[in-house]
Each structure stands twice: as structure tokens, then as C-alpha cells.
C-alpha atoms as a PDB file:
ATOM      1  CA  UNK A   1       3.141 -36.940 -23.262  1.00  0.00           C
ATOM      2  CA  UNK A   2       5.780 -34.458 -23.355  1.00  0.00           C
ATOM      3  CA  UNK A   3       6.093 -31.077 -21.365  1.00  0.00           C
ATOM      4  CA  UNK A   4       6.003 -27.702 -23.072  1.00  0.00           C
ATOM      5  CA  UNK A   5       8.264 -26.430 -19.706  1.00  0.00           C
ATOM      6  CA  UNK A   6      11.540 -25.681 -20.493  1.00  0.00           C
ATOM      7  CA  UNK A   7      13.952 -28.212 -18.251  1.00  0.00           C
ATOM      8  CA  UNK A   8      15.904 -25.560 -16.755  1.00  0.00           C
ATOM      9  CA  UNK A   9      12.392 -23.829 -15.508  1.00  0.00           C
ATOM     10  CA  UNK A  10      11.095 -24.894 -12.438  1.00  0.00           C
ATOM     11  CA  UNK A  11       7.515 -24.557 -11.078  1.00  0.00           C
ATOM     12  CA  UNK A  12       7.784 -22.397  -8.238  1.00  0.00           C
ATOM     13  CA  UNK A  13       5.055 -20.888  -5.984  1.00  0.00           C
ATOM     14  CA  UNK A  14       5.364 -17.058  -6.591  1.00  0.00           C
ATOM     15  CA  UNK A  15       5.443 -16.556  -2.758  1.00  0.00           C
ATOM     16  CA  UNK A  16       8.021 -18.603  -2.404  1.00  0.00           C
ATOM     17  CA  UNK A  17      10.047 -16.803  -5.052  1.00  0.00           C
ATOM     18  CA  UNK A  18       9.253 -13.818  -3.737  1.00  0.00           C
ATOM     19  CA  UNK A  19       8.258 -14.258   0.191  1.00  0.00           C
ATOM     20  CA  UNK A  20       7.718 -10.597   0.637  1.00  0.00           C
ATOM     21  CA  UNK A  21       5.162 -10.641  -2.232  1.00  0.00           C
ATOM     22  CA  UNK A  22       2.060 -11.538   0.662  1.00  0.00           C
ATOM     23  CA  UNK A  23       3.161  -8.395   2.452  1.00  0.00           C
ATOM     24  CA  UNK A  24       3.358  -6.388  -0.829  1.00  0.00           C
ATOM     25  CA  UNK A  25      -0.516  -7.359  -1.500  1.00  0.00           C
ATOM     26  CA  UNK A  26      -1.350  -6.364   2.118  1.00  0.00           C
ATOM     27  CA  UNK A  27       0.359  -3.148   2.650  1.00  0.00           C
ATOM     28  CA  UNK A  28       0.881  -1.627  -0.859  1.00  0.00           C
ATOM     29  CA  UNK A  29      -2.263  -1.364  -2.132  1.00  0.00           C
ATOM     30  CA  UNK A  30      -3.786   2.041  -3.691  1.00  0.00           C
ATOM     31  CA  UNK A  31      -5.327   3.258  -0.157  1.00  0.00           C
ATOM     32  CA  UNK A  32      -3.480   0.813   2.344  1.00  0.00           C
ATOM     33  CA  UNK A  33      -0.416   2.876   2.865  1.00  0.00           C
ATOM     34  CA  UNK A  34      -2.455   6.406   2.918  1.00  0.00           C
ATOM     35  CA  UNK A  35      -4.909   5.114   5.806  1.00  0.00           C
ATOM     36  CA  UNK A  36      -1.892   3.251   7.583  1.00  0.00           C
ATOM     37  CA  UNK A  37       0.291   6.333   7.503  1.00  0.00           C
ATOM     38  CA  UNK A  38      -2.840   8.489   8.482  1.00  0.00           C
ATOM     39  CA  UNK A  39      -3.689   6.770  11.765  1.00  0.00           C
ATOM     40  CA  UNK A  40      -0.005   6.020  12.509  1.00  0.00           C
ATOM     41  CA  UNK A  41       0.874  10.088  12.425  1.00  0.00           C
ATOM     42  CA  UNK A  42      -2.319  11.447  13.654  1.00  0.00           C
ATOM     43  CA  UNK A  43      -3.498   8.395  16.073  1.00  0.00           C
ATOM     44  CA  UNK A  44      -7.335   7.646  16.688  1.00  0.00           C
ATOM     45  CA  UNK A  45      -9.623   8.722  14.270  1.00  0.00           C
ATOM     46  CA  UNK A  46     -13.377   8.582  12.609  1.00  0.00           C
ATOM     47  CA  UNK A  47     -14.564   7.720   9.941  1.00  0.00           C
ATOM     48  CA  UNK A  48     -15.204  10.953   8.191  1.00  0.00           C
ATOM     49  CA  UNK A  49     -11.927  12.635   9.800  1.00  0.00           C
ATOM     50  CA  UNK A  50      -9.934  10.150   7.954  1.00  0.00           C
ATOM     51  CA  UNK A  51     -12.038  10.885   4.793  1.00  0.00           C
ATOM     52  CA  UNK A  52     -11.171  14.108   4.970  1.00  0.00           C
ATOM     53  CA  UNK A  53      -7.846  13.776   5.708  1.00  0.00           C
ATOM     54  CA  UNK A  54      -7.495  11.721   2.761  1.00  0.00           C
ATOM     55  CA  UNK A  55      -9.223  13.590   0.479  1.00  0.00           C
ATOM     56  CA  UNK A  56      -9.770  11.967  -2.774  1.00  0.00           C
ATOM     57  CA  UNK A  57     -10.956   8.071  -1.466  1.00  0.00           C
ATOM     58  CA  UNK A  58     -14.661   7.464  -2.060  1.00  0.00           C
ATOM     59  CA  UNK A  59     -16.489   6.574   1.089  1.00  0.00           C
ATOM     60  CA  UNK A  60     -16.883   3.326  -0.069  1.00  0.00           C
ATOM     61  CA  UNK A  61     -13.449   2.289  -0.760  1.00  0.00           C
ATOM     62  CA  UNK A  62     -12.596   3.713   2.487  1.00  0.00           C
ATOM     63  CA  UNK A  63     -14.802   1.409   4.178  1.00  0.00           C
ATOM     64  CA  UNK A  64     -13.776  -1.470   1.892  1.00  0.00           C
ATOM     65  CA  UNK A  65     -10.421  -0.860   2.348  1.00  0.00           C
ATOM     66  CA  UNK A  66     -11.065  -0.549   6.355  1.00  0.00           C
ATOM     67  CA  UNK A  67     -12.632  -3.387   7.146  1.00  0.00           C
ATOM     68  CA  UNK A  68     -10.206  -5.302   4.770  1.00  0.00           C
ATOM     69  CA  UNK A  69      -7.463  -3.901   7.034  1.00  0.00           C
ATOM     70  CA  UNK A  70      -9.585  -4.750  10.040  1.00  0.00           C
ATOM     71  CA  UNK A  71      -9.761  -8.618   8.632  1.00  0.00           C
ATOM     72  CA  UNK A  72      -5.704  -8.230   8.287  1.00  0.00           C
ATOM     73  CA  UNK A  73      -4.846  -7.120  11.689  1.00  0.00           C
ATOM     74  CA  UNK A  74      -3.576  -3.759  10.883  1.00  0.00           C
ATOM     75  CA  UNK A  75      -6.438  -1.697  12.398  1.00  0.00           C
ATOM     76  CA  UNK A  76      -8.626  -1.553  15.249  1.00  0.00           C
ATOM     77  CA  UNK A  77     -12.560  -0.523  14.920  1.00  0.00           C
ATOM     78  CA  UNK A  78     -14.294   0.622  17.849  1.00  0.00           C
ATOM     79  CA  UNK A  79     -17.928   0.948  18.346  1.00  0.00           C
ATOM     80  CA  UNK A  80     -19.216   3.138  20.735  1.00  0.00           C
ATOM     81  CA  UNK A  81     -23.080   2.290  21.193  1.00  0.00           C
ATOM     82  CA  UNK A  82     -24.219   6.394  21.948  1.00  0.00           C
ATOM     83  CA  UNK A  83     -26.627   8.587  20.343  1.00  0.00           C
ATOM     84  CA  UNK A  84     -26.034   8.903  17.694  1.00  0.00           C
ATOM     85  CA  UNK A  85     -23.403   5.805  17.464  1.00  0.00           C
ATOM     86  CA  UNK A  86     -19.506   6.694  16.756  1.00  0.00           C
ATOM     87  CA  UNK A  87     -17.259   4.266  15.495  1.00  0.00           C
ATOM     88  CA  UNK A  88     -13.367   5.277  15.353  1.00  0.00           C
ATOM     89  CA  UNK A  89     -10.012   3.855  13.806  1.00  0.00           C
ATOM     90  CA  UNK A  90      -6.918   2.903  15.215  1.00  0.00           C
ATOM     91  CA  UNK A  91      -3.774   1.582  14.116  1.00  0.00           C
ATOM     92  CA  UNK A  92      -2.926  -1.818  15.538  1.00  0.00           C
ATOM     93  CA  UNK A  93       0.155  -2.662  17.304  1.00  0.00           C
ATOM     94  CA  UNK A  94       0.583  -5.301  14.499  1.00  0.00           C
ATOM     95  CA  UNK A  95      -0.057  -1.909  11.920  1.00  0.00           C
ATOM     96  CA  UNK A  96       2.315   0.065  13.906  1.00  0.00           C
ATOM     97  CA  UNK A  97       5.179  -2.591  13.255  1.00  0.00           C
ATOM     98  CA  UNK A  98       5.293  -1.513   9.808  1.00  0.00           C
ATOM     99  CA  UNK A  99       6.191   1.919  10.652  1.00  0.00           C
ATOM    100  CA  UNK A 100       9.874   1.399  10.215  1.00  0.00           C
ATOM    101  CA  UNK A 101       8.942   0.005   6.837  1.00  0.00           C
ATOM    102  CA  UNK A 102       7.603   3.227   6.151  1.00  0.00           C
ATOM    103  CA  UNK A 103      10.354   5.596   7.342  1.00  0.00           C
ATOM    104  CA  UNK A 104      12.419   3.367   5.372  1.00  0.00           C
ATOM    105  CA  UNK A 105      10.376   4.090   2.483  1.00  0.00           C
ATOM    106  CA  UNK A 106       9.986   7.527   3.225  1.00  0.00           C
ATOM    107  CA  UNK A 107      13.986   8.265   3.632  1.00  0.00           C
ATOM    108  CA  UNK A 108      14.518   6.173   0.054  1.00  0.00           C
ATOM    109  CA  UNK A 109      11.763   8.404  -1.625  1.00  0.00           C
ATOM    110  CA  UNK A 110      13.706  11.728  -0.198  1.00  0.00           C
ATOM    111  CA  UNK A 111      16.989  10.674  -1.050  1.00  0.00           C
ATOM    112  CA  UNK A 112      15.837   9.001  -4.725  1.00  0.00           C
ATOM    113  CA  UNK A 113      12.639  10.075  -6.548  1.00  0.00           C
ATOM    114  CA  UNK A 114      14.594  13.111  -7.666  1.00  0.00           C
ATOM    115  CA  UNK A 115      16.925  10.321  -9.823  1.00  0.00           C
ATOM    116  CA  UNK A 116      14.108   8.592 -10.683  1.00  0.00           C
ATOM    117  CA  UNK A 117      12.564  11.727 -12.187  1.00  0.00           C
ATOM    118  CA  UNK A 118      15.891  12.327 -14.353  1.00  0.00           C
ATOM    119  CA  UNK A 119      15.894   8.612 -15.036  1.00  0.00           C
ATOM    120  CA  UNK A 120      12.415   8.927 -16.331  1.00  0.00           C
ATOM    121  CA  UNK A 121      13.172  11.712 -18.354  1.00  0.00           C
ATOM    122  CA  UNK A 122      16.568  10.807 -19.976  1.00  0.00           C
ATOM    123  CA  UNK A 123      14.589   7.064 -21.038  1.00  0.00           C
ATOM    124  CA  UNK A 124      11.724   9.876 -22.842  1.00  0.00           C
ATOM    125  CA  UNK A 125      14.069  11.921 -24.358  1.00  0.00           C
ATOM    126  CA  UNK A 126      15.764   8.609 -25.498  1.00  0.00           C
ATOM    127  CA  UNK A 127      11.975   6.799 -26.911  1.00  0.00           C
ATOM    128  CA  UNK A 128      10.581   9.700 -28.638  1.00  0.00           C
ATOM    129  CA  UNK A 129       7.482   9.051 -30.573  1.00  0.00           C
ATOM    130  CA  UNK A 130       7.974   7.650 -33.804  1.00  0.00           C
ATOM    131  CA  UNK A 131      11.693   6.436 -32.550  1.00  0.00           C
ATOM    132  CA  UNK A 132      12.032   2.665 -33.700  1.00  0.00           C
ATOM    133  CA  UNK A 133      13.733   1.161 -30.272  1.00  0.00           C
ATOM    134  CA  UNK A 134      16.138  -1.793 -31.384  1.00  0.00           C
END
């Protein structure tokens, strides 16, 4: 039986090719970072505070998105058992180790996405429609 694999490939694990890809998946999804960066600036929160404060999210990927952060360590849910019952989000100290991720992130974004705008538009001036690319 031969092998279709080239002999200079190697079968790697894509985690181990790429070991921050794990924290990729856990902290840059679509709402992750918004609800992370939400409880981290403005602390403690409920449920429908943080809905509004995010605006667009459907309640239900908030929740989903919640509890999957809840499962990952990043946030804390607390239940208060009153009439009627409150529930309230934290940021975790695990979630709150990320924060110089994020002011990382933030001071790239204000020193860069300007040159990634011009970038973006030199490359569409450059691939116009109809424009065979060789």
C-alpha cells in the first residue's frame, strides 16, 4: 500500500502546531471577547444589564455563550434564591488573566487597523472586478 502523503509532510496535531490555537477557540469567539471585556470594565453584572450593554446578542446566545464560559472557567454565575430570583455575572480571576491579552490587543488595534484599512483598500483598488489576477 502506498501513502498519498507527501514525505516531507508530517502528520501533526493542529494544537501542537499551533499551541495557542485552544485559547483562540476559547477566547475569540463572536461574543466571548464582548462579554469578557464587558464584565472585566464594568465588574458584576445581570443578565439583562449585560444584554443591554451588548446590544445586538440574542438572549439566547448570551446564555449559550455564558454558561459555555461558565464550563471554561472564565466567569462566575451567582444565584441568589430571592423573590423574584437574581442571578449575576462575574469575571473570574482565571477571566481576568486575559486582560493583558486584551490591552495588548487593544493597543495593536489603535496603533494598526488604520494600515490595515489602507492595506485593504490598496489590495481593492489592485483586484477590481473583472481584473484577471495572475
Amino acid at each position: 500500500m502506498t501513502s498519498t502523503t507527501p514525505a516531507s509532510r508530517v502528520d501533526v496535531d493542529p494544537e501542537q502546531a499551533c499551541p495557542i490555537a485552544p485559547v483562540v477557540d476559547i477566547v475569540f469567539s463572536r461574543w466571548t471577547t464582548p462579554i469578557l471585556w464587558a464584565l472585566h470594565e464594568y465588574g458584576r453584572q445581570r443578565f439583562v444589564e449585560l444584554d443591554r450593554r451588548l446590544g445586538t446578542i440574542t438572549p439566547k446566545v448570551l446564555t449559550q455563550r455564558l454558561r459555555q464560559l461558565e464550563r471554561d472557567g472564565l466567569v462566575v454565575r451567582t444565584y441568589h434564591p430571592e423573590v423574584p430570583p437574581r442571578v449575576e455575572y462575574e469575571i473570574s480571576d482565571l477571566g481576568r488573566s486575559l486582560a493583558p491579552l486584551f490591552a495588548t490587543l487593544a493597543e495593536w488595534s489603535t496603533a494598526n487597523l488604520d494600515k490595515v484599512d489602507r492595506a485593504r483598500d490598496d489590495y481593492d483598488a489592485r483586484e477590481r472586478p473583472g481584473a484577471r489576477r495572475l
